[in-house]
Protein backbone atom coordinates (compact mmCIF):
# COMPACT_ATOMS: atom_id res chain seq x y z
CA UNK A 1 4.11 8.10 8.74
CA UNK A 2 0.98 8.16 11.21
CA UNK A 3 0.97 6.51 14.06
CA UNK A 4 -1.25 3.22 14.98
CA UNK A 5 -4.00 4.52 18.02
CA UNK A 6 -3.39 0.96 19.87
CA UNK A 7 -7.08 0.58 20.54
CA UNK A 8 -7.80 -2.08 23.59
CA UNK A 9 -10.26 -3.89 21.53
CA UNK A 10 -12.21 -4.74 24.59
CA UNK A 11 -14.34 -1.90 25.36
CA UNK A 12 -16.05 -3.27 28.25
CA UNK A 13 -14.60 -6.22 31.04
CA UNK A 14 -17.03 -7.15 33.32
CA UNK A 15 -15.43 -9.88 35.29
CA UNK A 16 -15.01 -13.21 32.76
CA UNK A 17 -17.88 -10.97 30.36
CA UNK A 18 -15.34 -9.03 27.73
CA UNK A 19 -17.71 -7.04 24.82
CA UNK A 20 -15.28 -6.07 22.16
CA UNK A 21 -15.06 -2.95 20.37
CA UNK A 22 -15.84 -5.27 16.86
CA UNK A 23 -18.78 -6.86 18.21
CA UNK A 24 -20.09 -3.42 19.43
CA UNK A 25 -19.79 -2.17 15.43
CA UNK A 26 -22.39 -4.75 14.49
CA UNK A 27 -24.96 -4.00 17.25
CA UNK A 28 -24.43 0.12 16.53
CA UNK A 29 -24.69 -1.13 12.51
CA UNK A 30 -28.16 -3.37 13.31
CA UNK A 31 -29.44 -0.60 15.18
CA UNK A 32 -28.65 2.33 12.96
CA UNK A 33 -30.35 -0.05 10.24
CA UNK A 34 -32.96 -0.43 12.29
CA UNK A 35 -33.56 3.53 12.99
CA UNK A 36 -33.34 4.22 8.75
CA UNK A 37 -35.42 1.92 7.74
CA UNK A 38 -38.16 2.83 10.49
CA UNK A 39 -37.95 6.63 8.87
CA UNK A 40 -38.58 5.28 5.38
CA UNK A 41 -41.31 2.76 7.08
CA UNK A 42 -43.37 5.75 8.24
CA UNK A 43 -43.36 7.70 4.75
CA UNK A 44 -46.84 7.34 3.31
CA UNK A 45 -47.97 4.10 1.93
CA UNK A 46 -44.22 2.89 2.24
CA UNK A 47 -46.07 -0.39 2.86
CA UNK A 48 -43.66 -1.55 6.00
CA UNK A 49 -44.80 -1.50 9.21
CA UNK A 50 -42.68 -1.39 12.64
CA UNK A 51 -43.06 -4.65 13.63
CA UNK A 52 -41.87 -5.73 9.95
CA UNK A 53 -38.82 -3.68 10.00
CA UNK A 54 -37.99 -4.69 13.46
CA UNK A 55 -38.49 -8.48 12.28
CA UNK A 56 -36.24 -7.48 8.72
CA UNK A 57 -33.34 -6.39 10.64
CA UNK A 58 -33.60 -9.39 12.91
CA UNK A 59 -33.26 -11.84 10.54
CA UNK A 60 -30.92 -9.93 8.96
CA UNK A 61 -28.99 -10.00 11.54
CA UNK A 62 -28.89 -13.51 12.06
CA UNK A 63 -27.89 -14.24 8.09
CA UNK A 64 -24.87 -11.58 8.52
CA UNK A 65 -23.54 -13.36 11.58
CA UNK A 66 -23.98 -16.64 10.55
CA UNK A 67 -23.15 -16.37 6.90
CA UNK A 68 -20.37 -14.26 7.44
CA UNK A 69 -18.54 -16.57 9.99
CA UNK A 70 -19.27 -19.45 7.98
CA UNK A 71 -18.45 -17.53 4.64
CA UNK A 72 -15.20 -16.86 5.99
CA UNK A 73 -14.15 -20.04 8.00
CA UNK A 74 -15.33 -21.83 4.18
CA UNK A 75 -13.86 -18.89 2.17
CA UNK A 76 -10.40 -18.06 3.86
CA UNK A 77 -9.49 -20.84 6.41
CA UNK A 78 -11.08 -23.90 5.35
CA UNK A 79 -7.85 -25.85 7.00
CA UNK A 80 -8.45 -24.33 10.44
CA UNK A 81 -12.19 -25.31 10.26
CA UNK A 82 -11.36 -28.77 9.34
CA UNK A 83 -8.70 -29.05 12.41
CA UNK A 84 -10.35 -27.16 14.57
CA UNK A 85 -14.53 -27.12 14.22
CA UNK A 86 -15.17 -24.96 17.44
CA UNK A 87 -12.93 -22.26 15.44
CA UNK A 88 -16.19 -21.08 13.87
CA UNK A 89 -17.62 -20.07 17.38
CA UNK A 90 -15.28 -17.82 18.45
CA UNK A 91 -16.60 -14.85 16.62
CA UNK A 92 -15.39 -12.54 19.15
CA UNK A 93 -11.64 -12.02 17.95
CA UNK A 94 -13.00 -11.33 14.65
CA UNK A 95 -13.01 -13.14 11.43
CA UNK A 96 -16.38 -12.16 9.14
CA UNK A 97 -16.99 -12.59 5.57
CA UNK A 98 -18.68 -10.35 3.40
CA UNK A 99 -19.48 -12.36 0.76
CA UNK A 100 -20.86 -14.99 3.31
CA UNK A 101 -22.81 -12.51 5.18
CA UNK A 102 -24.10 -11.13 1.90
CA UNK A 103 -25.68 -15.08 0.96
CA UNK A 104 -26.88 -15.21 4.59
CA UNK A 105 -28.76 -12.20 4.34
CA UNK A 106 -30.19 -12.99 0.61
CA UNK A 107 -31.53 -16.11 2.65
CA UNK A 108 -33.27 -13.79 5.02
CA UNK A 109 -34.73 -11.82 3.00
CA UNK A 110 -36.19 -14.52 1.05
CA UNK A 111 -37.84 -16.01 4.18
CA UNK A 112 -39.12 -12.92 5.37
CA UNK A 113 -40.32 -12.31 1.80
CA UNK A 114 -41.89 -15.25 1.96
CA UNK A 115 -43.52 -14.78 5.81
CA UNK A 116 -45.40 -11.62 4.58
CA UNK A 117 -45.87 -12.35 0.87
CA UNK A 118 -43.55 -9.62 -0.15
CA UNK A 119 -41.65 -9.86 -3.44
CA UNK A 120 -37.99 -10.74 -2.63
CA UNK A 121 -36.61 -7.39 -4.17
CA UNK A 122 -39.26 -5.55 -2.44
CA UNK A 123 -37.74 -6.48 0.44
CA UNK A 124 -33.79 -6.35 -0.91
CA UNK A 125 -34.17 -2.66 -2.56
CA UNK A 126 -35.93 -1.38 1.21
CA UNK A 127 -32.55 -2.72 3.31
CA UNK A 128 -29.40 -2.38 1.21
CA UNK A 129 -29.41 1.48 1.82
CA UNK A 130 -28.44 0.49 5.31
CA UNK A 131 -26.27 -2.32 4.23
CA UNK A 132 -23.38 0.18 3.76
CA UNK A 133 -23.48 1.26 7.27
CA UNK A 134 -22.53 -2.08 9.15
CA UNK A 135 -20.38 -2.72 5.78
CA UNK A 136 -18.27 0.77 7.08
CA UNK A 137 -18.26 0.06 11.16
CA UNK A 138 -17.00 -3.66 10.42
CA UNK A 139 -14.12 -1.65 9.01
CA UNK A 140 -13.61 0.65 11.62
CA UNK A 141 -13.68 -2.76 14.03
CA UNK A 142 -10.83 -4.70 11.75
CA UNK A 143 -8.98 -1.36 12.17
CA UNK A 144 -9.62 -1.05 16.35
CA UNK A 145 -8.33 -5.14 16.17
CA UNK A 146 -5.29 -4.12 14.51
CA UNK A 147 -5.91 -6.98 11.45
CA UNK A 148 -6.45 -7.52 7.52
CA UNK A 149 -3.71 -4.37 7.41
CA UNK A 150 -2.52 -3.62 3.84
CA UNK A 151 0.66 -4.02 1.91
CA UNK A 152 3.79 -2.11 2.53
CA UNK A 153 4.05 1.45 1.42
CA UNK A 154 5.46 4.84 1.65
CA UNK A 155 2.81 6.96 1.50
CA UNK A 156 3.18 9.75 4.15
CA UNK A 157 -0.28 7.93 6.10
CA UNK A 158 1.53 4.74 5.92
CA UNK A 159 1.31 2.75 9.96
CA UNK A 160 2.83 -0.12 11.40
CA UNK A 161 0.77 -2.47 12.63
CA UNK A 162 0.83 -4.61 15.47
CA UNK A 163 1.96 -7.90 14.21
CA UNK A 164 2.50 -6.70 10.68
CA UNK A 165 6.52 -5.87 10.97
CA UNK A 166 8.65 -3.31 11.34
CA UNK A 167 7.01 -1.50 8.23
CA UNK A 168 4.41 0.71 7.37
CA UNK A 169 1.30 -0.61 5.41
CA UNK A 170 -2.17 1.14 3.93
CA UNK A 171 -4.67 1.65 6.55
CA UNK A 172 -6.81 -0.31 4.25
CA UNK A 173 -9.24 -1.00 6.65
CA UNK A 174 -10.06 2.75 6.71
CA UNK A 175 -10.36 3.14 3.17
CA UNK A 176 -12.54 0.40 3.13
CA UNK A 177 -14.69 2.26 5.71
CA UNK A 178 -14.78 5.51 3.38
CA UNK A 179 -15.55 3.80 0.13
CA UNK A 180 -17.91 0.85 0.94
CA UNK A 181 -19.38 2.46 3.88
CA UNK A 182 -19.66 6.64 3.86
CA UNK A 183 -19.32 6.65 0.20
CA UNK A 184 -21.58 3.66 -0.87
CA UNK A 185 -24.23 4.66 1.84
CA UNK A 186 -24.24 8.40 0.91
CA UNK A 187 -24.79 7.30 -2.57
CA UNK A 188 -27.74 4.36 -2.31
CA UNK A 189 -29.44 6.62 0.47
CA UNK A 190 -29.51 9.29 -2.38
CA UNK A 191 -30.68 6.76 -4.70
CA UNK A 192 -33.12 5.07 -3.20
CA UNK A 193 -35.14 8.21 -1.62
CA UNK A 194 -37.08 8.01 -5.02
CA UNK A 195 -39.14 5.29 -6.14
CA UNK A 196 -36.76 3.22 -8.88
CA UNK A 197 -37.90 -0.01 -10.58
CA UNK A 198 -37.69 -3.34 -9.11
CA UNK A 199 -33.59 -4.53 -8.65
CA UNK A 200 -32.28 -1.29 -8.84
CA UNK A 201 -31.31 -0.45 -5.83
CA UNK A 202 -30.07 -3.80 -4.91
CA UNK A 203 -28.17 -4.20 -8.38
CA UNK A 204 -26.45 -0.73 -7.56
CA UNK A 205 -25.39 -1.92 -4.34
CA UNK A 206 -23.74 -4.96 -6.01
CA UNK A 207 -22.12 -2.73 -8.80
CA UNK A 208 -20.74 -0.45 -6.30
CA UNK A 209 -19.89 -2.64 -3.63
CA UNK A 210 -18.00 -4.65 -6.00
CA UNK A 211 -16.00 -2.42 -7.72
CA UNK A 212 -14.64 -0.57 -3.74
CA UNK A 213 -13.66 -3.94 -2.99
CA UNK A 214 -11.59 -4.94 -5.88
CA UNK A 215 -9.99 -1.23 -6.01
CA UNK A 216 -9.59 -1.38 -1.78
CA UNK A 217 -8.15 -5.28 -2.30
CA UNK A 218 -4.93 -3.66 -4.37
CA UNK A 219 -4.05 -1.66 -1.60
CA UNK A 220 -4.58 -4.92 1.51
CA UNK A 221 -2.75 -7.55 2.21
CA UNK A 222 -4.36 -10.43 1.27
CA UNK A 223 -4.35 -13.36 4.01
CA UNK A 224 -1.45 -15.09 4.27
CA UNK A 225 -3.15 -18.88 4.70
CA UNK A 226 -4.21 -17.97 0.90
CA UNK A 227 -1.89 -15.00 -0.48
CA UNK A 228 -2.44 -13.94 -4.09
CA UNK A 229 -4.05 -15.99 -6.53
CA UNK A 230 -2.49 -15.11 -9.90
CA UNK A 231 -0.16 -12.36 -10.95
CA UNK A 232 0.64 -11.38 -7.62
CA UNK A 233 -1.72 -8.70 -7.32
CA UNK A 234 -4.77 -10.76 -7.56
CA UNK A 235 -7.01 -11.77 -4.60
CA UNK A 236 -10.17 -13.62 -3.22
CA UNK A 237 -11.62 -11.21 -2.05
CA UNK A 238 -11.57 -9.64 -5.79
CA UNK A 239 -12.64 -13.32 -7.33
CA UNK A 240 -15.47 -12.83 -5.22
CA UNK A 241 -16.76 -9.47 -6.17
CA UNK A 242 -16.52 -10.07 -10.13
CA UNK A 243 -20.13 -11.94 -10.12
CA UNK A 244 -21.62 -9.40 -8.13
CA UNK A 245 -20.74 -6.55 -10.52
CA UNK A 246 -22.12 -8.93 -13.15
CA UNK A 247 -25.26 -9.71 -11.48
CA UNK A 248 -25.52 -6.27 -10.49
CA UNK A 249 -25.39 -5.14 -14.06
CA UNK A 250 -27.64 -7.17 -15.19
CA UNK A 251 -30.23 -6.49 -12.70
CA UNK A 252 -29.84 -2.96 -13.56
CA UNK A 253 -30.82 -3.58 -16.94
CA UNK A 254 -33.77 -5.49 -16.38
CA UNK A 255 -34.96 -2.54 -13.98
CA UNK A 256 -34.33 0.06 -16.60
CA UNK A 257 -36.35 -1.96 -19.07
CA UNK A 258 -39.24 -2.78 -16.55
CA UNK A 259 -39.20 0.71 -16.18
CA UNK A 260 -39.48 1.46 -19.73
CA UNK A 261 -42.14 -0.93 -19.84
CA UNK A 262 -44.57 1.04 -17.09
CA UNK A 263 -43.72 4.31 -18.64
């Protein structure tokens, strides 16, 4: 069994200021983002300039935050937001939403699309290679606040977690980190250094993302306000990645046949 680091998830105290270690993942995440996609902006008729990347990841930025807190307040404690409505402010101890963030950011994109008269996947397949990186760090933060553990095991990398019990779980959060961040970003950075079609990038994103979550969701616990939806293995956060792995799939076929079609 490993032992649990006991991070102090507040990295910084600055009289009543506190800036936590998991709010510090998203502003490294935004600006590594930021940093990529500048170095594919200055490739050769890339068509992006600085000041559009710099206003991409902004609005990005604001759809993850906002769709994420609100995608999980709706998602995984709809009773909480109903009792308590200022719940969704405090963002600070945590509490974000993938699948929220990921229809917050589809909003972005389709304003900024709209701002510069880009095509909506034009924009989508430049960003999601960086999507993986804030995907991995948010990990790494869950993991620093000592929450969404995984289920009890006796695997020799097992830890106990504060609050979890007296047993040891799967550091889920970390293999989480590996497969839909180092993994997934390794692989659509690889991808996407070539021109593809139209939706391919993005639709490979979905396929991928989708299928780390549900195999990373049988090893975490799932939330105890909703616990497992059917057959005792099954969870939301797996509900919620089947229709991306179908929409991903399908938007991979229509790029391979647009493809097919320039060729």
């Amino acid at each position: 069994m490993l032992t649990y680091p006991h991070i102090d998830p507040i990295l910084l105290a600055i009289g009543p200021l506190k800036i936590r270690w998991y709010g510090m993942m998203y502003v490294i995440g935004f600006i590594a983002a930021w940093f990529l996609a500048m170095v594919r902006a200055k490739k050769p008729n890339s068509g992006w300039t600085a000041e559009q990347v710099s206003d991409l990841i902004f609005y990005s930025a604001i759809g993850v935050v906002v769709g994420g807190r609100l995608g999980y307040m709706l998602f995984y404690n709809w009773p909480i937001l109903i009792t308590d409505p200022v719940s969704l402010l405090r963002i600070w101890y945590g509490g974000m939403a993938f699948h929220g963030g990921l229809i917050g950011v589809l909003i972005a994109f389709g304003y900024f699309a709209k701002k510069t008269q880009k095509t909506f996947f034009t924009v989508a397949d430049f960003l999601t290679p960086m999507v993986p990186i804030g995907l991995g760090l948010g990990r790494i933060g869950n993991f620093i606040n000592g929450e969404l553990w995984g289920r009890i095991t006796s695997v020799p990398w097992g830890m106990v977690f504060p609050n979890a019990g007296p047993f040891p779980r799967h550091p889920s959060q970390l293999y989480e980190f590996f497969l839909e961040g180092v993994v997934l970003f390794t692989i659509l950075w690889w991808y996407s250094s070539k021109p593809r079609a139209p939706m391919a990038v993005s639709g490979l994103f979905l396929v991928l993302y989708g299928c780390f979550r549900i195999f990373c969701e049988l090893f975490r616990q799932p939330d105890v306000q909703i616990g497992f939806l059917a057959f005792d293995w099954l969870t939301e956060g797996q509900l919620l990645s089947v229709p991306m792995i179908i929409a991903g799939a399908i938007m991979l076929i229509l790029s391979r046949r647009h493809a097919k079609q320039l060729v």
